[in-house]
N, C-alpha and C. Protein backbone atom coordinates (compact mmCIF):
# COMPACT_ATOMS: atom_id res chain seq x y z
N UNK A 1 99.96 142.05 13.81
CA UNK A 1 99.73 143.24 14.63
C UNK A 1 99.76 144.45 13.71
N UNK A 2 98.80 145.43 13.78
CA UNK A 2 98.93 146.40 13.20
C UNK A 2 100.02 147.59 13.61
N UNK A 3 99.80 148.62 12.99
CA UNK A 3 101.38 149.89 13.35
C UNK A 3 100.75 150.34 14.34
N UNK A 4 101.19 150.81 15.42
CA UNK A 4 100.86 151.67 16.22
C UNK A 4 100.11 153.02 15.94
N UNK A 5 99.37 153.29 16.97
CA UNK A 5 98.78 154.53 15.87
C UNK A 5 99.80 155.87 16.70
N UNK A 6 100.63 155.90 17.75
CA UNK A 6 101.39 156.41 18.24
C UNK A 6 102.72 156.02 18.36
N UNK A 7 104.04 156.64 17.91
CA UNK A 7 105.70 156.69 17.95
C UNK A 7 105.17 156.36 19.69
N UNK A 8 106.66 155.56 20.29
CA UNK A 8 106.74 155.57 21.54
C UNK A 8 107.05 156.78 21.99
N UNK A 9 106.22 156.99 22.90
CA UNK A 9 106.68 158.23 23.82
C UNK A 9 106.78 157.99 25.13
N UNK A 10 108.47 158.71 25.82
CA UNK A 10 108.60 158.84 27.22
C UNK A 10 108.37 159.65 28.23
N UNK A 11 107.65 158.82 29.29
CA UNK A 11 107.32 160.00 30.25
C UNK A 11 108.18 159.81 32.06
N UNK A 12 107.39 160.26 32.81
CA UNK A 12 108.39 160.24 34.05
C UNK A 12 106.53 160.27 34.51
N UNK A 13 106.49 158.88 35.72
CA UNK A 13 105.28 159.49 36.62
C UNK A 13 105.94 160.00 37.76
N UNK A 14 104.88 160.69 37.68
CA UNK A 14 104.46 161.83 38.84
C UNK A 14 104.10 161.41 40.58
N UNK A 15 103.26 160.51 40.28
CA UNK A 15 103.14 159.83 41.45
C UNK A 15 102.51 158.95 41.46
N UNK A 16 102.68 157.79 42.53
CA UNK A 16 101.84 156.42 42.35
C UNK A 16 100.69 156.52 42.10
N UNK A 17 100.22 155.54 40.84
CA UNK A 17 99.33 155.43 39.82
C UNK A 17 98.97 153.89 39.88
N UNK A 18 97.34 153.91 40.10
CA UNK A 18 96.62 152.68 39.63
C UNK A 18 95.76 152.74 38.69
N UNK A 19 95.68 152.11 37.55
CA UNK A 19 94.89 152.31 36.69
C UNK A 19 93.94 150.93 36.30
N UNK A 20 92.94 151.13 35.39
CA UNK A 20 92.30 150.03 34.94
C UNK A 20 91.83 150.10 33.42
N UNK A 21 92.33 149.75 32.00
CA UNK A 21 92.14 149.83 30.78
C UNK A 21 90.52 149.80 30.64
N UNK A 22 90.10 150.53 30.27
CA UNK A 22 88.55 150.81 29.88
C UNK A 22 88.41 149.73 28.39
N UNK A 23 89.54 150.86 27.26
CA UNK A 23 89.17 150.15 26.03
C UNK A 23 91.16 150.45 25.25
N UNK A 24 90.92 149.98 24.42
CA UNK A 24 92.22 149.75 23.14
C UNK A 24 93.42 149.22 23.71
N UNK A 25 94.49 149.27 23.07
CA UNK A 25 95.76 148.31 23.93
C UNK A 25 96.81 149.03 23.59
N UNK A 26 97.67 149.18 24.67
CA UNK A 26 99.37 149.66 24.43
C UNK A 26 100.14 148.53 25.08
N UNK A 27 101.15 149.09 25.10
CA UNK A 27 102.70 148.41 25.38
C UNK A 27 103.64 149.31 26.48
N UNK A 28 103.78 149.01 27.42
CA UNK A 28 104.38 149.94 28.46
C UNK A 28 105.45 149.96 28.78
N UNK A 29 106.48 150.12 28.81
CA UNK A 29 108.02 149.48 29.36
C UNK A 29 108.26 150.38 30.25
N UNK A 30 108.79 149.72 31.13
CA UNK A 30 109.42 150.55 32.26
C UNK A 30 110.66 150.13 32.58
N UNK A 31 111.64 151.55 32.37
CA UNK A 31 112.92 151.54 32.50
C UNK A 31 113.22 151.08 34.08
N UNK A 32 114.20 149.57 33.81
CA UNK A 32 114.83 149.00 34.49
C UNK A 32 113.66 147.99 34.77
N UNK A 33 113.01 148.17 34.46
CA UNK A 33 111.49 146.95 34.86
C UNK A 33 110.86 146.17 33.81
N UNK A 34 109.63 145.61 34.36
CA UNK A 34 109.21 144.99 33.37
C UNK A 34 108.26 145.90 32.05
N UNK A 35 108.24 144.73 31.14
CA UNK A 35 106.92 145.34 30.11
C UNK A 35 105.31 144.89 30.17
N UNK A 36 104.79 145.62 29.71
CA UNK A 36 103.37 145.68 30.18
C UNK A 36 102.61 145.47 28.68
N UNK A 37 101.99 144.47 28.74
CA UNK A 37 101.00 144.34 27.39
C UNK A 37 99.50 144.62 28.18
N UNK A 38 98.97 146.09 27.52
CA UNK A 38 97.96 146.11 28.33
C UNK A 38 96.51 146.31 27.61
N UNK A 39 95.44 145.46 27.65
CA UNK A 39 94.20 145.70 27.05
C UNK A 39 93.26 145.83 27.95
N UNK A 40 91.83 145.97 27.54
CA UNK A 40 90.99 146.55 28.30
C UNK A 40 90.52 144.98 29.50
N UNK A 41 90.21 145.36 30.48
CA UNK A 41 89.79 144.69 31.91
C UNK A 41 91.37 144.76 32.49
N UNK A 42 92.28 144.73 32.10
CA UNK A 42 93.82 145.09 32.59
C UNK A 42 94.04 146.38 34.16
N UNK A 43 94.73 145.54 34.89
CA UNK A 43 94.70 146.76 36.25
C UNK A 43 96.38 146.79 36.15
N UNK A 44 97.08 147.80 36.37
CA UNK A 44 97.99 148.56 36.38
C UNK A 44 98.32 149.40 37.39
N UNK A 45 100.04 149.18 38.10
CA UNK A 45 100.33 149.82 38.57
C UNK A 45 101.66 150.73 38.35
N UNK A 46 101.63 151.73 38.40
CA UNK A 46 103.02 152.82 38.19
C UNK A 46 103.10 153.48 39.15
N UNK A 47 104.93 153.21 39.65
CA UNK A 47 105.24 153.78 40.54
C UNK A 47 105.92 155.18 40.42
N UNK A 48 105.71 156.31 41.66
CA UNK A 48 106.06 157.81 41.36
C UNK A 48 107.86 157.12 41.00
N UNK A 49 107.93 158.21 39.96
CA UNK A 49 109.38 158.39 39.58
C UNK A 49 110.22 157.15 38.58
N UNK A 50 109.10 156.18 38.38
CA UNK A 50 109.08 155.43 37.17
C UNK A 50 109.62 156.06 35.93
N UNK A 51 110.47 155.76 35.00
CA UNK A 51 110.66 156.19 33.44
C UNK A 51 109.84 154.86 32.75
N UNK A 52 108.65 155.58 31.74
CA UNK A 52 108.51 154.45 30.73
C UNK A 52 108.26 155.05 29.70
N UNK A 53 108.13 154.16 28.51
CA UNK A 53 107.89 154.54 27.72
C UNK A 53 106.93 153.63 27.07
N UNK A 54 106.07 154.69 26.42
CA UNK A 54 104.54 154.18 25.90
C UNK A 54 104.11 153.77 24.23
N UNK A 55 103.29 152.88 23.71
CA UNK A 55 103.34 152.89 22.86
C UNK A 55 102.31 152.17 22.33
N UNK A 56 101.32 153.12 21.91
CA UNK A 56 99.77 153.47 21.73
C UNK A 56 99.19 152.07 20.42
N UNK A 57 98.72 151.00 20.60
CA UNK A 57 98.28 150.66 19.70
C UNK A 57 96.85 150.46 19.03
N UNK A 58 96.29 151.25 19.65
CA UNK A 58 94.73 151.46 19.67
C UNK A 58 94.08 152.41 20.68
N UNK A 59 93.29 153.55 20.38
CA UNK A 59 92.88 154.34 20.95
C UNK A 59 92.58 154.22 22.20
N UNK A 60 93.55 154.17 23.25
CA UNK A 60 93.74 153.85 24.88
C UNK A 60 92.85 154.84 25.53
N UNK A 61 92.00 153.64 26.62
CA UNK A 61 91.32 154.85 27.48
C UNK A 61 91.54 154.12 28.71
N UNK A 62 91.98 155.10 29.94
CA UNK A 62 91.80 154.14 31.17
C UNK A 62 91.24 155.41 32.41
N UNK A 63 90.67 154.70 33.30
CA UNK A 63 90.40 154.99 35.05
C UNK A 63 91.33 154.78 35.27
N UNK A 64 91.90 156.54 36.51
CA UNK A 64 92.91 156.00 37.13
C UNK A 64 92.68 156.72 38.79
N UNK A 65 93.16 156.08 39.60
CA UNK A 65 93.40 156.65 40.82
C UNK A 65 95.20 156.97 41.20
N UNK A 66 94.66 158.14 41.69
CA UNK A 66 96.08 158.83 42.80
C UNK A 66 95.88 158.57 44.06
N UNK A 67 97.33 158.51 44.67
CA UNK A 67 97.04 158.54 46.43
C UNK A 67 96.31 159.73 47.08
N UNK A 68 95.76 160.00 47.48
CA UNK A 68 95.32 161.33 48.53
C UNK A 68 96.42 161.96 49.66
N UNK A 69 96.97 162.90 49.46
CA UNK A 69 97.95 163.48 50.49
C UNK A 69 97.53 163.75 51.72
């Protein structure tokens, strides 16, 4: 495996998140949850108020949808 091209970084979502990996691959962890090995055709879900932390191993691109209020 090569180095990451990004240090892990933590974030907090915002609100429920579905996504779908376009192209490159990370590593997702979510505090108190599981980990996420994610490459492209990959669908993803994050829940609002999730802690994870991210960690970029190839120039990540994804589609994502929010709920509608």
């Amino acid at each position: 495996m090569s180095a990451p091209v990004t240090r892990p970084v933590s974030t907090d979502v915002e609100a429920d998140e579905v996504f779908v990996v376009l192209s490159g691959r990370a590593t997702v962890t979510v505090a108190g949850g599981p980990t996420l090995e994610l490459g492209p055709g990959d669908v993803a879900v994050l829940a609002a108020g999730d802690r994870t932390t991210w960690t970029v191993h190839e120039t990540f691109r994804k589609v994502y949808l929010l709920p509608v209020a």
